[in-house]
Protein backbone atom coordinates (compact mmCIF):
# COMPACT_ATOMS: atom_id res chain seq x y z
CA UNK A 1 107.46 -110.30 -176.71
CA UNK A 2 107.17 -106.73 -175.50
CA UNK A 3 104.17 -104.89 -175.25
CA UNK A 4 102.30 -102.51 -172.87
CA UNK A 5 102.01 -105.12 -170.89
CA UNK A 6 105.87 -105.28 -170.27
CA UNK A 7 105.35 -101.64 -168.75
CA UNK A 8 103.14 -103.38 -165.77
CA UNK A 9 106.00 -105.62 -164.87
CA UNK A 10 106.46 -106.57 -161.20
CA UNK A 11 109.55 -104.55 -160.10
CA UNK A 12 110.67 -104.95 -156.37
CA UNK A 13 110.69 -102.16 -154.60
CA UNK A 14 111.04 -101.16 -150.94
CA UNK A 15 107.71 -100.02 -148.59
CA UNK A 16 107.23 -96.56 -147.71
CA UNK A 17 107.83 -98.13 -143.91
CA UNK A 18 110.92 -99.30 -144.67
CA UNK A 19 112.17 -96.18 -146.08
CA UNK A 20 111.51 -94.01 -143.63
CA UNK A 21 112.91 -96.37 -140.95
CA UNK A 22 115.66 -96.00 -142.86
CA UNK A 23 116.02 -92.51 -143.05
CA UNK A 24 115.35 -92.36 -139.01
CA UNK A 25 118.42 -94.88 -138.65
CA UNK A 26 120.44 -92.59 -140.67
CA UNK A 27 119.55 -89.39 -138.76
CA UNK A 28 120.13 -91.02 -135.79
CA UNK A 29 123.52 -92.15 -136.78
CA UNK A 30 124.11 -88.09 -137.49
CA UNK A 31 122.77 -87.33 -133.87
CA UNK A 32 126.64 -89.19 -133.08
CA UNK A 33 128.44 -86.75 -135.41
CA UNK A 34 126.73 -83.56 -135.73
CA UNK A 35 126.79 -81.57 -132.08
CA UNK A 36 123.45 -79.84 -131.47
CA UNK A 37 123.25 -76.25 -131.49
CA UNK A 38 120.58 -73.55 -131.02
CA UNK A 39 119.15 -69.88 -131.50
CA UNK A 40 117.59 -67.18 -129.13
CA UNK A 41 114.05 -66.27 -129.99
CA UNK A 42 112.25 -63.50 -130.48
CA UNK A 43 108.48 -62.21 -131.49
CA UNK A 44 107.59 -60.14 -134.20
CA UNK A 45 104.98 -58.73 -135.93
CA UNK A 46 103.38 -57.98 -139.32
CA UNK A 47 100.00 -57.18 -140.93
CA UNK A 48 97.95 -59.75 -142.60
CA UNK A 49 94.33 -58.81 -144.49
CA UNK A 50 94.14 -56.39 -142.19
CA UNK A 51 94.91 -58.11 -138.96
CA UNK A 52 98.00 -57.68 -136.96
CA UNK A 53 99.98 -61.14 -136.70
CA UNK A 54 102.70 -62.21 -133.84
CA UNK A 55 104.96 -65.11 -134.73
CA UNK A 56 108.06 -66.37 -132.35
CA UNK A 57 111.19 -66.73 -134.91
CA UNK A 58 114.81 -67.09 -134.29
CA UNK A 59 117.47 -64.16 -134.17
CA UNK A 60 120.21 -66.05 -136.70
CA UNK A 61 123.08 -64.08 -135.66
CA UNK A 62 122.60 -65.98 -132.03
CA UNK A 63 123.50 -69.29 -133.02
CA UNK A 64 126.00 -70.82 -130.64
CA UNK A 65 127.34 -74.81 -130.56
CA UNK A 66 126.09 -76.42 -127.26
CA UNK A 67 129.26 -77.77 -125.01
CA UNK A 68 129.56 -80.22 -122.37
CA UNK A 69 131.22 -80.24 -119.14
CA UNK A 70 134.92 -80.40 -120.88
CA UNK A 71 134.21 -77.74 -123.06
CA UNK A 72 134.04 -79.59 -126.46
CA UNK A 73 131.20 -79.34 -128.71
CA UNK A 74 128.16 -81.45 -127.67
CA UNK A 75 126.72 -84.45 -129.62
CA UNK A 76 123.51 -85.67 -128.23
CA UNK A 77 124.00 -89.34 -129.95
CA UNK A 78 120.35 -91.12 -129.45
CA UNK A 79 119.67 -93.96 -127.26
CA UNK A 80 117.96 -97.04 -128.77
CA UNK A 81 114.96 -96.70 -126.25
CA UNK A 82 113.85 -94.49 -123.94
CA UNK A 83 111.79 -94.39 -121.03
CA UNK A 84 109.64 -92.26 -119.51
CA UNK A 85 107.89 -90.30 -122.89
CA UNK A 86 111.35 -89.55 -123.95
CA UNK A 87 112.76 -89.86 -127.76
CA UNK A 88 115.02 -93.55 -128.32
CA UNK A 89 115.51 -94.68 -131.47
CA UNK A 90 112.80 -97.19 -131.31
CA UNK A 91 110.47 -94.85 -129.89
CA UNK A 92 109.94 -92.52 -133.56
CA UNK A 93 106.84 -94.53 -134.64
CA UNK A 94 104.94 -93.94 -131.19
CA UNK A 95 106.52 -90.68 -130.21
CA UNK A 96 105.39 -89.37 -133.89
CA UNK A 97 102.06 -90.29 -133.78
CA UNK A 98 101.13 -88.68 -130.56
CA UNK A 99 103.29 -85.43 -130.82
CA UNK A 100 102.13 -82.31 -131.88
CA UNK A 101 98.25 -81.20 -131.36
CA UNK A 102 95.37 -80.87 -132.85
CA UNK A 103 96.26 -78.11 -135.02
CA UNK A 104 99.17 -79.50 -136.77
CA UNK A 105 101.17 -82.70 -137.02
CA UNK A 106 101.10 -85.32 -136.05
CA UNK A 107 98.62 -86.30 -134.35
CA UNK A 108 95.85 -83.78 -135.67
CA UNK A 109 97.00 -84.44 -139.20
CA UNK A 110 96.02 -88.42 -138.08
CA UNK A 111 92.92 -87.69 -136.89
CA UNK A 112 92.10 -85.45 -139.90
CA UNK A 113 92.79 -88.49 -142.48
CA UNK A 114 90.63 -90.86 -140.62
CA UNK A 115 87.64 -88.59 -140.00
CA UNK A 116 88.15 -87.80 -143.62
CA UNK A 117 88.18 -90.96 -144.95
CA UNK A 118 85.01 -92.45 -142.79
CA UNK A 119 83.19 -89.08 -143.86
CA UNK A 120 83.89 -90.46 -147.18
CA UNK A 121 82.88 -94.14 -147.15
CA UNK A 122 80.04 -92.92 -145.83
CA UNK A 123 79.43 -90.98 -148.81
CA UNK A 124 80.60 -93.31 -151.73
CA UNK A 125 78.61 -95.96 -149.59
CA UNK A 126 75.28 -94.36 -151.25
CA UNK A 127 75.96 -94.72 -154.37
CA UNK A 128 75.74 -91.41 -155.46
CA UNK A 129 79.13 -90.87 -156.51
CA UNK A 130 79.12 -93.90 -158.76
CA UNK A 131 75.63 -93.30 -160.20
CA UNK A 132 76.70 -89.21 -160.40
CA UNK A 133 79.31 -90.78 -162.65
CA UNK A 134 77.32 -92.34 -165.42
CA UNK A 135 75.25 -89.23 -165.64
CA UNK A 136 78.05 -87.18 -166.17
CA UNK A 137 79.72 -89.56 -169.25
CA UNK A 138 76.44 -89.88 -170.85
CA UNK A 139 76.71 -85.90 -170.85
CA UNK A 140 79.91 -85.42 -171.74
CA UNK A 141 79.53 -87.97 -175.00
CA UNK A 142 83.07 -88.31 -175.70
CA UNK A 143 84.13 -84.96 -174.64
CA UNK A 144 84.79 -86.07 -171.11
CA UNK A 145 88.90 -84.50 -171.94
CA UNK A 146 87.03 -81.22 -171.39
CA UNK A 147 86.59 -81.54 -167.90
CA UNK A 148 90.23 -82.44 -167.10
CA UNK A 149 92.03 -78.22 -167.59
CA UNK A 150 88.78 -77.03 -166.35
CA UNK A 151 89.03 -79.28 -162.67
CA UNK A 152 93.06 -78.68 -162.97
CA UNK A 153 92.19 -75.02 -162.68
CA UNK A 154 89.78 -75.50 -160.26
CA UNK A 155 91.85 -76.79 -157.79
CA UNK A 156 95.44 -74.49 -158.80
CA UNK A 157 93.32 -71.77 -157.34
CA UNK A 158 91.78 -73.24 -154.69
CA UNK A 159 96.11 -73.87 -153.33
CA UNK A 160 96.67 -70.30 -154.69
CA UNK A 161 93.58 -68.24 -152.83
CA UNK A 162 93.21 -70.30 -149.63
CA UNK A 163 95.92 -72.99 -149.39
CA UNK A 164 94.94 -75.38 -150.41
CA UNK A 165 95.95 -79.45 -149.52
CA UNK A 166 94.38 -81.62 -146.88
CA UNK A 167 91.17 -80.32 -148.78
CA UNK A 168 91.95 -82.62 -151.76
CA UNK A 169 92.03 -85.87 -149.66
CA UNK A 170 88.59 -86.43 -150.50
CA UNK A 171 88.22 -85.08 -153.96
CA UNK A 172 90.80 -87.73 -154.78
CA UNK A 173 88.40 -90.46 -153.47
CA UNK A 174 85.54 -89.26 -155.73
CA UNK A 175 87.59 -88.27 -158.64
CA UNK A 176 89.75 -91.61 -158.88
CA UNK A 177 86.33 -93.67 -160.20
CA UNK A 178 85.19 -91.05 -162.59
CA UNK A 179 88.58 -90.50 -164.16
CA UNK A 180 88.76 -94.29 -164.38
CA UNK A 181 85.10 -94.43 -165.73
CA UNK A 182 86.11 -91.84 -168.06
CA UNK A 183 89.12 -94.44 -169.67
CA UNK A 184 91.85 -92.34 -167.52
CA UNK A 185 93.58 -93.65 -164.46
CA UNK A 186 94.14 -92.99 -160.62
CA UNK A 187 97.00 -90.85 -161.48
CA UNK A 188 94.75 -88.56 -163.69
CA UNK A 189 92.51 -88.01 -161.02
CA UNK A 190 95.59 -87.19 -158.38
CA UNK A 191 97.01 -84.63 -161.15
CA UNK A 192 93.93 -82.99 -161.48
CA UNK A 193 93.36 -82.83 -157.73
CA UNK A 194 96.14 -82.80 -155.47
CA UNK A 195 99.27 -82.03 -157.64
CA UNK A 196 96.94 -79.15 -159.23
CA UNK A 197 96.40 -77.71 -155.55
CA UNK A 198 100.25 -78.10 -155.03
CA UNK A 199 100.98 -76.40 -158.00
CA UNK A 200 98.84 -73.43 -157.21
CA UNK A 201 100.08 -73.19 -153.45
CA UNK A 202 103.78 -73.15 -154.50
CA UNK A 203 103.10 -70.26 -157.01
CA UNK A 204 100.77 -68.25 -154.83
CA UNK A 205 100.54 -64.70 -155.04
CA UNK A 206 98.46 -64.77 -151.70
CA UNK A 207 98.37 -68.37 -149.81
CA UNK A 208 97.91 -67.93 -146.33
CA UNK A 209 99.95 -70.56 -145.05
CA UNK A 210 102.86 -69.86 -146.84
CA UNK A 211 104.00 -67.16 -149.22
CA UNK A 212 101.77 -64.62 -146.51
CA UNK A 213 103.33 -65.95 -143.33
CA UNK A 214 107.11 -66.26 -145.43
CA UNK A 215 106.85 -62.40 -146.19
CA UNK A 216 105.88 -60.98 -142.70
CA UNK A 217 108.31 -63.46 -141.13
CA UNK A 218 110.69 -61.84 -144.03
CA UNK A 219 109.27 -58.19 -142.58
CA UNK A 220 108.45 -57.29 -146.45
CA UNK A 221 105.13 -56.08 -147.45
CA UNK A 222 102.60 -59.13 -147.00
CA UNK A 223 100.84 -59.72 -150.48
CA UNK A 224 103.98 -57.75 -152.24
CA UNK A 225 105.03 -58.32 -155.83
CA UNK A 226 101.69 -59.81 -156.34
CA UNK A 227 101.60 -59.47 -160.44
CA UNK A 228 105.15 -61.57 -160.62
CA UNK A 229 103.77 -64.51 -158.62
CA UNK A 230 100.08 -64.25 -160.94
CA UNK A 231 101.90 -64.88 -164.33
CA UNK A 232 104.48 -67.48 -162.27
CA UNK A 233 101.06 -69.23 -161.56
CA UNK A 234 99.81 -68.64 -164.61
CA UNK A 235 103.31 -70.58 -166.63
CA UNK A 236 102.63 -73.37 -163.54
CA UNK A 237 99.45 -73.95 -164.50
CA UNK A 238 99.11 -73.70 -167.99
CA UNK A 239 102.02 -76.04 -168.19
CA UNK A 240 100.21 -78.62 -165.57
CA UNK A 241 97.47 -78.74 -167.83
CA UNK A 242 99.13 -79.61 -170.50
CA UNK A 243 101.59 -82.42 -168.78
CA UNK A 244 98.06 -83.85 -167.60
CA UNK A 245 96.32 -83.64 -171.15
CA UNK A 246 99.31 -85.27 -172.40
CA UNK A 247 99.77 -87.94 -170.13
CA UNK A 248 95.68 -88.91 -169.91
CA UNK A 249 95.44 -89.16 -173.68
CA UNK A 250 98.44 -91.69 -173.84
CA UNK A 251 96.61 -93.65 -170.78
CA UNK A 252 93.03 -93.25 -173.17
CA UNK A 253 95.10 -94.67 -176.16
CA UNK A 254 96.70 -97.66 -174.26
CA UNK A 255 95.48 -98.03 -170.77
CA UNK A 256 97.90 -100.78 -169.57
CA UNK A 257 100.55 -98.23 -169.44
CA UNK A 258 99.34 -96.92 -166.14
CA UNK A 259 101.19 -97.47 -163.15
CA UNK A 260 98.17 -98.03 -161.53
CA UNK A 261 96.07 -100.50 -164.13
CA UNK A 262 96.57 -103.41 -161.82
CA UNK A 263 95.27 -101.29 -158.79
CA UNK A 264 92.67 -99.50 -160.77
CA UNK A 265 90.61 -102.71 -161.50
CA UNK A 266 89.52 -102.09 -157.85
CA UNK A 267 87.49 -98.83 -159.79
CA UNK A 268 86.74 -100.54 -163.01
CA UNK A 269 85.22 -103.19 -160.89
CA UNK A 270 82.58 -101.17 -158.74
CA UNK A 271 82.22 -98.94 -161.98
CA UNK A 272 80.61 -102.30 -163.49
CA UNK A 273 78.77 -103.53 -160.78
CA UNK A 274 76.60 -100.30 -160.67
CA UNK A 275 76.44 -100.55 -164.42
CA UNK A 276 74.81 -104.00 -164.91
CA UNK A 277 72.69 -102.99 -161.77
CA UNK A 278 71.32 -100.07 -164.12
CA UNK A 279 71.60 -97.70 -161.50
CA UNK A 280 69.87 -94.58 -162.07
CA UNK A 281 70.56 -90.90 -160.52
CA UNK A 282 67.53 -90.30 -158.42
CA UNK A 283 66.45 -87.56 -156.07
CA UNK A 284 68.90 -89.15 -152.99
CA UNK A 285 71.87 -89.54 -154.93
CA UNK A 286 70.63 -85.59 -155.80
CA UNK A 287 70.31 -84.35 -152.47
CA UNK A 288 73.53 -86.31 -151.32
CA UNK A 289 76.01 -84.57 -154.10
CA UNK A 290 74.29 -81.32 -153.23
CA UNK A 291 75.10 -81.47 -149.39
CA UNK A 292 78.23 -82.42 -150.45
CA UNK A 293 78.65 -79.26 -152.93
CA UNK A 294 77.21 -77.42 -149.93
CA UNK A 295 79.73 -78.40 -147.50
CA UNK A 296 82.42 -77.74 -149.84
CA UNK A 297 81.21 -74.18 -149.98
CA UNK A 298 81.41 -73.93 -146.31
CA UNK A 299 84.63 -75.34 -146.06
CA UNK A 300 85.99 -72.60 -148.68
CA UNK A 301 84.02 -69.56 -146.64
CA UNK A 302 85.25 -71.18 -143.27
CA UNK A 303 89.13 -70.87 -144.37
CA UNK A 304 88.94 -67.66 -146.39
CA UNK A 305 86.83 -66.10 -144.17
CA UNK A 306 87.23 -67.35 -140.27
CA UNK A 307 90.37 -68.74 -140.74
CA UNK A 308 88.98 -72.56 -140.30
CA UNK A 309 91.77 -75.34 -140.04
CA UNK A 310 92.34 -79.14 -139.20
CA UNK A 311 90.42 -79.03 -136.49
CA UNK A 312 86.99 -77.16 -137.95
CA UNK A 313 87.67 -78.83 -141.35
CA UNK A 314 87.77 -82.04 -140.18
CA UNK A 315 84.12 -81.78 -138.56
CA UNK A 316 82.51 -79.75 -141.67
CA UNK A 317 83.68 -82.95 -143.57
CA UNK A 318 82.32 -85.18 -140.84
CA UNK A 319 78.46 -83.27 -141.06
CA UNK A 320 78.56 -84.16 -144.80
CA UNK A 321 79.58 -87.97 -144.55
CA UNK A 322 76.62 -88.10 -141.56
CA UNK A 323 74.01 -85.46 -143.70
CA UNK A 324 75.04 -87.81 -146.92
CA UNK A 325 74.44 -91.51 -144.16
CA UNK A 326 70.95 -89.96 -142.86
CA UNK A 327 69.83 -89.41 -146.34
CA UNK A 328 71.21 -92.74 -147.69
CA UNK A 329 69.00 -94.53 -144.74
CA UNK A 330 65.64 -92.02 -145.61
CA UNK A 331 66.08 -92.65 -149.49
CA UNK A 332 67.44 -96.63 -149.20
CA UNK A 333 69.95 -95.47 -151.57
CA UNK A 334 71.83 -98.99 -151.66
CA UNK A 335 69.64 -100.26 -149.64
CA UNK A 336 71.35 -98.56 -146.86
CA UNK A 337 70.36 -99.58 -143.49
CA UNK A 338 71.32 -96.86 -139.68
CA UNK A 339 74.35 -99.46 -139.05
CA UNK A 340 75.53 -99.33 -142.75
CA UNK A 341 76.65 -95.16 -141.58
CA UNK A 342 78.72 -96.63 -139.37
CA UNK A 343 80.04 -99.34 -140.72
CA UNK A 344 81.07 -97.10 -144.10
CA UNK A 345 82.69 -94.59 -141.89
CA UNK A 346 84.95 -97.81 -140.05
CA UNK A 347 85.80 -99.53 -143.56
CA UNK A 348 86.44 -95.51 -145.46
CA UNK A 349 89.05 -94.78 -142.10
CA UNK A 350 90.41 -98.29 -142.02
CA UNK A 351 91.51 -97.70 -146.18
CA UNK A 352 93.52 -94.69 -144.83
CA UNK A 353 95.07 -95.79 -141.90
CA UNK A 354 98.44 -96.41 -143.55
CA UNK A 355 98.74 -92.98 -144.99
CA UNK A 356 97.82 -91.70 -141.12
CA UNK A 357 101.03 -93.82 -139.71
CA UNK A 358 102.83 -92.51 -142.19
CA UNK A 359 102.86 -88.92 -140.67
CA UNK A 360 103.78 -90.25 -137.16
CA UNK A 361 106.98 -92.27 -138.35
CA UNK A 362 107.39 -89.31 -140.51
CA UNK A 363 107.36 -87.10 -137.81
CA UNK A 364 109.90 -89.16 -135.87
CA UNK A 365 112.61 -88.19 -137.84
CA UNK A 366 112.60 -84.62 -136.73
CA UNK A 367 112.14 -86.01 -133.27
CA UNK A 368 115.30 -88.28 -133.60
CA UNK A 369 116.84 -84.71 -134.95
CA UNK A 370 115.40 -83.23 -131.15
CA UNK A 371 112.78 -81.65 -133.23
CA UNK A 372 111.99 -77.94 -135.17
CA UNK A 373 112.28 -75.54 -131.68
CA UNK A 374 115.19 -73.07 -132.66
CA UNK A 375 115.59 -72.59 -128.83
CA UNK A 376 116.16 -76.36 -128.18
CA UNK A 377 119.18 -77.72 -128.79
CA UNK A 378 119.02 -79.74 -131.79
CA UNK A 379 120.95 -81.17 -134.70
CA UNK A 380 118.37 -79.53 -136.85
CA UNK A 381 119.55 -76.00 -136.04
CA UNK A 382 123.09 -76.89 -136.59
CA UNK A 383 121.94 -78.19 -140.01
CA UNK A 384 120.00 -75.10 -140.37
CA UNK A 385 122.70 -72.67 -139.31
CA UNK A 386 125.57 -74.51 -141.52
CA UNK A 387 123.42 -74.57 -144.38
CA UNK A 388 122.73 -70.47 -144.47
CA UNK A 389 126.70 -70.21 -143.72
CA UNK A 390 127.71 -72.44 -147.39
CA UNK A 391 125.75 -69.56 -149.56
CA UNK A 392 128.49 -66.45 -148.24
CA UNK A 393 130.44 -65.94 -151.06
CA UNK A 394 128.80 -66.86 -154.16
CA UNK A 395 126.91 -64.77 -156.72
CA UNK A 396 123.95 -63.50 -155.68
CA UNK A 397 121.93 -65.67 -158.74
CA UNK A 398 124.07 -68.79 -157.46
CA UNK A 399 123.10 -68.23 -153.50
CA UNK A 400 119.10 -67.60 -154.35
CA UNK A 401 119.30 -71.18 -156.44
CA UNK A 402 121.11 -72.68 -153.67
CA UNK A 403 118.69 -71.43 -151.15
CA UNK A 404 115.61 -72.75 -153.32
CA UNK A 405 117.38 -76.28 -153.17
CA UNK A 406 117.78 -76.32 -149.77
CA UNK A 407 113.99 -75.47 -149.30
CA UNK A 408 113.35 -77.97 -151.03
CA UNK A 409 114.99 -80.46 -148.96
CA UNK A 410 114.08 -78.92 -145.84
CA UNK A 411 110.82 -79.62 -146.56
CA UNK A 412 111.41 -83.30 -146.58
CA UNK A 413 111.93 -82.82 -142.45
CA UNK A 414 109.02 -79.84 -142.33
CA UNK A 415 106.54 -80.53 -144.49
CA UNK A 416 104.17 -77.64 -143.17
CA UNK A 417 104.30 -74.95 -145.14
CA UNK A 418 104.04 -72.57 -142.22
CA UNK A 419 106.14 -74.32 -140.41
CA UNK A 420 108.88 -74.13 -142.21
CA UNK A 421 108.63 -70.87 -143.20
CA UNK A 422 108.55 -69.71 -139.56
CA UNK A 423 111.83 -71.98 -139.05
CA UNK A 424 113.93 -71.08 -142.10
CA UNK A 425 112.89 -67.38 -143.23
CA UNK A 426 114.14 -65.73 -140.50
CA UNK A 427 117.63 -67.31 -141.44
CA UNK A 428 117.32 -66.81 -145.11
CA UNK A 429 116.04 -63.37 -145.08
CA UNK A 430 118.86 -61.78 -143.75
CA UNK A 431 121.03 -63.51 -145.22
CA UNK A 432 119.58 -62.81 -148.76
CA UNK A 433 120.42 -59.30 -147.38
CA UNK A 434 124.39 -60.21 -147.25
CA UNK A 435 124.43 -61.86 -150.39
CA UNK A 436 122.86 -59.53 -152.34
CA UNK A 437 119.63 -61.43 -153.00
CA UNK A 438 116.71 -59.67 -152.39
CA UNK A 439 114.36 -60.66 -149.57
CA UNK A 440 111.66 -61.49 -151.84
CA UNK A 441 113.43 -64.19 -153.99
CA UNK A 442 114.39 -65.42 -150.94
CA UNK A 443 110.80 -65.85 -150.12
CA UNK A 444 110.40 -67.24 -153.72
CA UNK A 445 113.09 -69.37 -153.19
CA UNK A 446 110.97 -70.88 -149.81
CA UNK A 447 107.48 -71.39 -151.75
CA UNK A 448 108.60 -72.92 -154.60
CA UNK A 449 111.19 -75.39 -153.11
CA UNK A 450 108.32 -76.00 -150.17
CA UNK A 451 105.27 -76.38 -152.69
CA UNK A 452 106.47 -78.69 -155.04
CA UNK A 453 108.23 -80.98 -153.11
CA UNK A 454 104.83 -81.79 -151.49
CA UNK A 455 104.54 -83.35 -154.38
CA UNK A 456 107.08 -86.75 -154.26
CA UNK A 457 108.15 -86.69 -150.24
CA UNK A 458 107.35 -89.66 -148.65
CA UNK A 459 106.59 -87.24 -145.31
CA UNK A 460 103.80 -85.66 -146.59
CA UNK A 461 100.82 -86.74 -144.95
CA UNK A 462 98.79 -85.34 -147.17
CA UNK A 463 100.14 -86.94 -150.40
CA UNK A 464 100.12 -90.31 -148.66
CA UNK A 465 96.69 -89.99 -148.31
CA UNK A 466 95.99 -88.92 -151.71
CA UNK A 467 98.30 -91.78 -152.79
CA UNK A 468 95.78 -94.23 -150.76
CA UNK A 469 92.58 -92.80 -151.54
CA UNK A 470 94.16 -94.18 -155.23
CA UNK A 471 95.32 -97.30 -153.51
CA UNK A 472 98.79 -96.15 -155.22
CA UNK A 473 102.29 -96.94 -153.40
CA UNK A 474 104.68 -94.57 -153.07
CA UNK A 475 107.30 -96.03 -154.48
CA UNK A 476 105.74 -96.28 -157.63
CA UNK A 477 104.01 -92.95 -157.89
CA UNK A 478 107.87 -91.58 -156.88
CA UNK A 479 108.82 -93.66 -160.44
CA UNK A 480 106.65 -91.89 -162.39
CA UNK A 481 106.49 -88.36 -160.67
CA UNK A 482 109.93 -87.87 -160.51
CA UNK A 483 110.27 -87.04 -164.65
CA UNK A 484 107.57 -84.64 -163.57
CA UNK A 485 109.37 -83.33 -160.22
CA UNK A 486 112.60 -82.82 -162.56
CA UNK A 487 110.71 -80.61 -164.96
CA UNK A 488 108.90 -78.44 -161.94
CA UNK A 489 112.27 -78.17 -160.48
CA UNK A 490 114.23 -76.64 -163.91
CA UNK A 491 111.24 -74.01 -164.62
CA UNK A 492 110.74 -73.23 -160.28
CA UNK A 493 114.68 -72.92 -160.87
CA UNK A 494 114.37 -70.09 -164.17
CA UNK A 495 111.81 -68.25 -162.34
CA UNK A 496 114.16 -68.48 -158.55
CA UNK A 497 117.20 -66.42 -160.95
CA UNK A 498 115.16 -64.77 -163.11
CA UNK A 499 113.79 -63.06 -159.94
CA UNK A 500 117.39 -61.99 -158.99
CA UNK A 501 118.44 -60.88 -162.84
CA UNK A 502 114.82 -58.91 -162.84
CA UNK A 503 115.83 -57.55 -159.34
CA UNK A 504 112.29 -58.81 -157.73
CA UNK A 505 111.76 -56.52 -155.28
């Protein structure tokens, strides 16, 4: 007999591990075939709200092949291990985790998903969360739908204005048991949260971490062709909202055809517990929600207005997880105990260490490449250089769709918005110029193709984190995203040539 049930089935599928050990034995099977190449550098300079920027990009015209002693073109074919702090094969999960600083991945990312996630624990740990919940429903009386578009929008700006993404992390955490308490699902409360924030910093009109940095890399007027990239938010958005209020109302109607039912009874469950305890909102669970709204305010001034990042972030989170333990203890909310701070923080880091190893191994497959310096010889800039090269030729409409493809896989290997637009832009803008595309589709081109494939790469720290704050596996939110991912992709595709047939300028 089928039923919703049947849509629950058990399906084998392969771990996020093993896929990306995967991937990192197929690049470094390339690193045997592909000789490495590399760029000259050089600084420029560009004006961002006000402040003069510097920024070290390649000069693409400088590309040369590396060759070896006999002259021939030279492939750097990985060794299995390495000694020494070096790059083997076997060394990506290791060498991933530790590389970078604290600024940027990998290792900052990690430690920003574990602080994150203890902050949290701590938090949840009070109840106040659970018992905000219930106060909220009662409320709402059967309207709770209404509060779906209104967070969607919420959080579309907040990756439009201010970029953004590892901000969500824990909003996910809270909003997974209230969407579930609400008769949604884990993948409501991730649409509403983190896809929403993805949504709005691919369609930016001013994201600092991307479409900013993409234009002054670009040398075009930071902040330019502002009203285009409003109403391109604007279709994003509106159309978001309505693939959420679409898909939530199906889950309402028959809530075994979630992807995440099974995993979702871990939310149902605590939801009940509180329930038959009669727990009622009182002034600690108050003051806790308000220091967090407090620190969520500071968080937004700190980015908009100092510039705050991983680093800052990460501690303004920790203050509220330790303000939010302190009061817990004062109030007994729980009857929370000192040790129960830091035993919440342990068990709320230990439920994200997975996603955190998931951005070292990631990671390791642009180390197996030789990694993302354009004055390093690496198979990455022969990729890069190659790539640019395939668009002479073709119609300038053709070349700007090609280029928004391959920003979208790029991103797979560069997942930082910044990043990548600091690696590929200073290709792709003057090429754009020899292929008649205008510099700003080409910088379309880059935000759309790097925004919304935040959305279903297994490399994104971020979304791995989101995915297990919902205790969702990748595998199976990639199974139900991708119907989503197709759709983003044909309208990010209109808008990429409808740029070039409007000559976006």
């Amino acid at each position: 007999m089928s039923g919703p049930e049947s849509k629950n089935k058990t399906t084998w599928m392969l771990d996020t591990y093993i896929i990306i050990f995967l991937v990192v034995a197929f690049m470094a099977a390339l690193t045997y075939v592909v000789p490495v190449g590399k760029f000259e550098t050089h600084e420029i300079k560009y004006t961002m709200s006000g402040k003069e920027k510097t920024r070290t990009v390649l000069k693409p015209e400088s590309f040369t092949i590396v060759k070896d002693e006999s002259g021939n073109p030279l492939k750097k074919g990985i060794r299995l291990f390495e000694p020494g702090g070096e790059v083997g094969f076997l060394n990506y999960v290791f060498e991933g985790l530790v590389s970078g600083d604290k600024w940027g991945s990998a290792v900052g990312v990690v430690a920003f998903i574990l602080v994150i996630g203890g902050a949290f624990g701590i938090i949840l740990r009070t109840g106040a969360v659970e018992n905000g919940i219930m106060t909220i429903i009662s409320r709402l009386q059967g309207k709770e739908i209404l509060l779906l578009p209104i967070l969607f929008v919420l959080f579309s700006l907040g990756g439009a204005v201010f970029g953004m993404g590892e901000e969500a992390i824990p909003f996910v955490m809270i909003l997974c048991p209230v969407c579930v308490a609400m008769g949604y699902d884990s993948i409501t409360a991730i649409l509403v949260s983190y896809v929403a924030t993805q949504i709005g910093f691919a369609t930016s009109w001013m994201n600092p971490f991307s479409v900013a940095i993409a234009q002054g890399v670009s040398q075009i007027p930071v902040l330019s062709a502002a009203g285009f990239r409003i109403a391109m938010w604007g279709f994003f958005t509106i159309f978001g909202i309505g693939y959420t209020l679409r898909y939530a109302k199906k889950v309402k109607e028959t809530p075994t055809s979630s992807i995440s039912y099974k995993t979702d009874e871990f939310f149902r469950k605590d939801i009940s517990e509180h329930s038959s305890k009669g727990g009622n909102f009182t002034l600690g669970h108050g003051l806790v929600v308000l220091t967090v709204a407090l620190g969520i305010v500071w968080v937004i001034w700190g980015v908009v207005e100092e510039g705050y990042y991983i680093p800052e972030i990460a501690t303004q989170f920790f203050v509220m997880g330790l303000v939010a333990g302190i009061i817990g203890v004062v109030f007994r909310l729980e009857g929370m105990k000192v040790n129960d701070i830091a035993v919440s923080f342990r068990k709320g880091a230990e439920d994200l260490v997975g996603a955190a190893l998931v951005v070292g191994m990631a990671k390791g497959i642009v180390l197996v490449l030789g990694g993302t310096d354009p004055s390093t010889p690496t198979v990455l800039n022969t990729v890069l250089h190659y790539a640019g090269e395939a668009f002479k030729g073709l119609p300038a409409a053709v070349s700007a769709w090609l280029m928004y493809i391959f920003q979208s896989c790029f991103n797979f290997f560069v997942v930082s918005g910044s990043g990548q637009a600091a690696l590929t832009m200073p290709l792709m803008a003057p090429l754009s110029d020899i292929l008649g595309v205008s510099r700003q589709v080409a910088v379309l081109a880059f935000q759309l193709g790097d925004g919304f494939t935040n959305l279903i790469v297994p490399t994104s720290g971020v979304l791995m984190a989101c995915l297990g704050a919902a205790r969702i596996d990748w595998t199976q939110w990639a199974r139900w995203q991708i119907k989503f991912q197709g759709l983003l992709f044909l309208f990010g595709s209109l808008f990429v040539v409808g740029g070039v047939v409007m000559g976006l300028k």
